[in-house]
C-alpha atoms as a PDB file:
ATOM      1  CA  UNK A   1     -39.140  11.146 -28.590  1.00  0.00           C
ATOM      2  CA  UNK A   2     -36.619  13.449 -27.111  1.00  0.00           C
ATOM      3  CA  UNK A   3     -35.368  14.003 -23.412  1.00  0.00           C
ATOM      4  CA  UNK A   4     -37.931  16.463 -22.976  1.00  0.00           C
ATOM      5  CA  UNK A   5     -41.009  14.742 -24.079  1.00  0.00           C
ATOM      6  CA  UNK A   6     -39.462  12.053 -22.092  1.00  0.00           C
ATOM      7  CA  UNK A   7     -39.118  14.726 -18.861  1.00  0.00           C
ATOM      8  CA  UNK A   8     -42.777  15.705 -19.690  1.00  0.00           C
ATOM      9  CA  UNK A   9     -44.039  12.468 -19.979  1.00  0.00           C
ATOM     10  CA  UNK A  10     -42.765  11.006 -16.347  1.00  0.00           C
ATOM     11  CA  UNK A  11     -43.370  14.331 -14.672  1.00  0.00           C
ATOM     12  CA  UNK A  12     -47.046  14.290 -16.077  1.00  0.00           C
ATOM     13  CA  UNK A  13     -47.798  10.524 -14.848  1.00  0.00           C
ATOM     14  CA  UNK A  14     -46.008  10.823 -11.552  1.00  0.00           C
ATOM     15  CA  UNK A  15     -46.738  14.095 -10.654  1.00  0.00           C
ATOM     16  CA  UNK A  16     -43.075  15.038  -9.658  1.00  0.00           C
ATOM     17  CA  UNK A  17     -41.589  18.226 -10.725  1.00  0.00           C
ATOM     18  CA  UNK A  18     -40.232  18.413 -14.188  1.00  0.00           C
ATOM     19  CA  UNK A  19     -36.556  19.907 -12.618  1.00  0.00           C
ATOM     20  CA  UNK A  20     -36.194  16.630 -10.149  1.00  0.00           C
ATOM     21  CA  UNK A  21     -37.178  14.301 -13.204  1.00  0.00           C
ATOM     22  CA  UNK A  22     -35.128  16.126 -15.451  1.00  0.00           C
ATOM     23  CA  UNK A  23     -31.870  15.814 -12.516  1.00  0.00           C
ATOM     24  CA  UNK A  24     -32.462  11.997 -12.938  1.00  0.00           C
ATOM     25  CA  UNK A  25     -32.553  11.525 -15.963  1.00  0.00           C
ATOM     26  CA  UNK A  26     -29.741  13.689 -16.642  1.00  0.00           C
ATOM     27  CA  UNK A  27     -27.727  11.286 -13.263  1.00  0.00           C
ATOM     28  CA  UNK A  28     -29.082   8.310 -15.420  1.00  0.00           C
ATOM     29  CA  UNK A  29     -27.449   9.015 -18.506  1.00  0.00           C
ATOM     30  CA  UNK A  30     -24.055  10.178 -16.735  1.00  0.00           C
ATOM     31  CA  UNK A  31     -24.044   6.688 -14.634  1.00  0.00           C
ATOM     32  CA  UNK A  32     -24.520   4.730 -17.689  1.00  0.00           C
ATOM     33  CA  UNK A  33     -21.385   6.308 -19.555  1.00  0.00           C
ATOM     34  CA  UNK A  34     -19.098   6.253 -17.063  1.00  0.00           C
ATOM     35  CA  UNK A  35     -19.697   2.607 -16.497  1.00  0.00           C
ATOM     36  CA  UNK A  36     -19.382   1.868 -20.234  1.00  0.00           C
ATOM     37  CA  UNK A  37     -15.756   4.329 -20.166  1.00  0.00           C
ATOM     38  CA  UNK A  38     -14.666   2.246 -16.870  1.00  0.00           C
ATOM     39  CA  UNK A  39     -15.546  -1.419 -19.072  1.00  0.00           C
ATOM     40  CA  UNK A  40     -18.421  -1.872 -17.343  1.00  0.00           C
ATOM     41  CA  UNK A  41     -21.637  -2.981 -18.906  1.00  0.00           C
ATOM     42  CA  UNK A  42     -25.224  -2.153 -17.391  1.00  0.00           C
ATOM     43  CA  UNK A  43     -28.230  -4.679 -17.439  1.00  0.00           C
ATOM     44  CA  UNK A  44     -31.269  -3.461 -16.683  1.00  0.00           C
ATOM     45  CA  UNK A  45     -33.516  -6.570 -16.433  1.00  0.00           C
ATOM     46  CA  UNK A  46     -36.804  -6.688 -18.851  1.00  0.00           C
ATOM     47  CA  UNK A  47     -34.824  -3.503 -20.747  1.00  0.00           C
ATOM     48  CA  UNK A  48     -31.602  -4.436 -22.126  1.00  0.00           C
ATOM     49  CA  UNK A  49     -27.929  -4.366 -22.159  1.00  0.00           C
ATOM     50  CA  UNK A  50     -25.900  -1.201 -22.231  1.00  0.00           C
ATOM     51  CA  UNK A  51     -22.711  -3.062 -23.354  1.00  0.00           C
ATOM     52  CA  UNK A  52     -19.434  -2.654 -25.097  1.00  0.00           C
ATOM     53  CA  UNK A  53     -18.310  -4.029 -27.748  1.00  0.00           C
ATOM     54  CA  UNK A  54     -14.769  -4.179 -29.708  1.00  0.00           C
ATOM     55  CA  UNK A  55     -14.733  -4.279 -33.392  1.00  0.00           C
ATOM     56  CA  UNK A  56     -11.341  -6.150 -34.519  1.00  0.00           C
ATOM     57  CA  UNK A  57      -8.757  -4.387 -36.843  1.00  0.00           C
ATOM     58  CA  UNK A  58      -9.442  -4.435 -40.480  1.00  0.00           C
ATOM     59  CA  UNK A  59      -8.720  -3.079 -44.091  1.00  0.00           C
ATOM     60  CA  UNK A  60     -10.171  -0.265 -45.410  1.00  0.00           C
ATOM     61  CA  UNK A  61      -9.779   1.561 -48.667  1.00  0.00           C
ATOM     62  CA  UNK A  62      -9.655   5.405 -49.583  1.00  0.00           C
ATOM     63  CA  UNK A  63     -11.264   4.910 -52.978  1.00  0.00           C
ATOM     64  CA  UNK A  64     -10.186   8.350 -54.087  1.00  0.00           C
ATOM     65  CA  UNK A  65      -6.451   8.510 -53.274  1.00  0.00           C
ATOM     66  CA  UNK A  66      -6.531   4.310 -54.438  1.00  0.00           C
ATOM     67  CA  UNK A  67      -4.924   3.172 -51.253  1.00  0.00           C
ATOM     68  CA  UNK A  68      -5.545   1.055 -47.938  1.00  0.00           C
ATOM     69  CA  UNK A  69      -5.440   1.913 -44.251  1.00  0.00           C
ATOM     70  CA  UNK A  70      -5.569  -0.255 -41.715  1.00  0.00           C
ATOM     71  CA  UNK A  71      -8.361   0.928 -38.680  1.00  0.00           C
ATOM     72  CA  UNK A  72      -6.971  -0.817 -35.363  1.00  0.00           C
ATOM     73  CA  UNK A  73      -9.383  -2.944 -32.987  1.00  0.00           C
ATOM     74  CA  UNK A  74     -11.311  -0.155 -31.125  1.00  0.00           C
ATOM     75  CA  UNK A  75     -14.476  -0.294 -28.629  1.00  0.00           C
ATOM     76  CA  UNK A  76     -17.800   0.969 -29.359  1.00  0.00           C
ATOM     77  CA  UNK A  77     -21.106   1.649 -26.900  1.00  0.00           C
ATOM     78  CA  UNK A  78     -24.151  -0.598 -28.039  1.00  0.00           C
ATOM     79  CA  UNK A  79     -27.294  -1.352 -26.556  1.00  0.00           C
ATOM     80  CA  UNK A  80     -28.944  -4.801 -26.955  1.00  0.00           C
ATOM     81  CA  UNK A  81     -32.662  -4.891 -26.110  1.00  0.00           C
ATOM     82  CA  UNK A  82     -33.827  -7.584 -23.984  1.00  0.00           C
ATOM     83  CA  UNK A  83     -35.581 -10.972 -25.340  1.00  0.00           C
ATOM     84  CA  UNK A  84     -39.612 -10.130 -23.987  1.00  0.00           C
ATOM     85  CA  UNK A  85     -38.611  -6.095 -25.136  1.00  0.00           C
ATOM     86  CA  UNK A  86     -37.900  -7.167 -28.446  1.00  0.00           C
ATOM     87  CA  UNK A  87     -40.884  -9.193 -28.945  1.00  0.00           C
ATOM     88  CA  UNK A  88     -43.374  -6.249 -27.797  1.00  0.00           C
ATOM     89  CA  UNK A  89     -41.742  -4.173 -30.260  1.00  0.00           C
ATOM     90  CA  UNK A  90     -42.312  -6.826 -33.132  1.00  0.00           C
ATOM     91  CA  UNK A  91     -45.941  -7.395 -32.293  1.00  0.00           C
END
């Protein structure tokens, strides 16, 4: 599903103009990376967890040139879907 359908979707069941819904959604997104730049995570109960997480430094080979790099500890954005989400998804 993209942002559109997604637009569509919430402006068809709520009857609010696709522009406003679209502004929201587009305020949403924006909220939710700049609290994940600023080390913040966002919990959005019966959802999930916009969090981040840091991978450590490790080894990595360039198989071509026959040598080894080292890639430092960096952060990454993840998302970790709450408990009662997960289980609707499996069933």
């Amino acid at each position: 599903m993209t942002k559109a359908e997604i637009v569509s979707e919430i402006a068809k069941s709520t009857g609010i103009d696709r522009a406003n819904v679209l502004e929201t959604i587009e305020k949403f997104m924006e909220v939710v990376k700049d609290s994940l730049i600023d080390g913040q995570n966002v919990y959005l109960r019966g959802f999930g967890s916009f969090i981040v997480k840091t991978r450590s430094a490790k080894t990595a080979r360039n198989i071509s040139k026959n040598t080894t790099i080292m890639i430092p500890e960096h952060k990454i954005p993840a998302f970790k879907p709450a408990k009662s989400f997960s289980e609707q998804v499996r069933n």
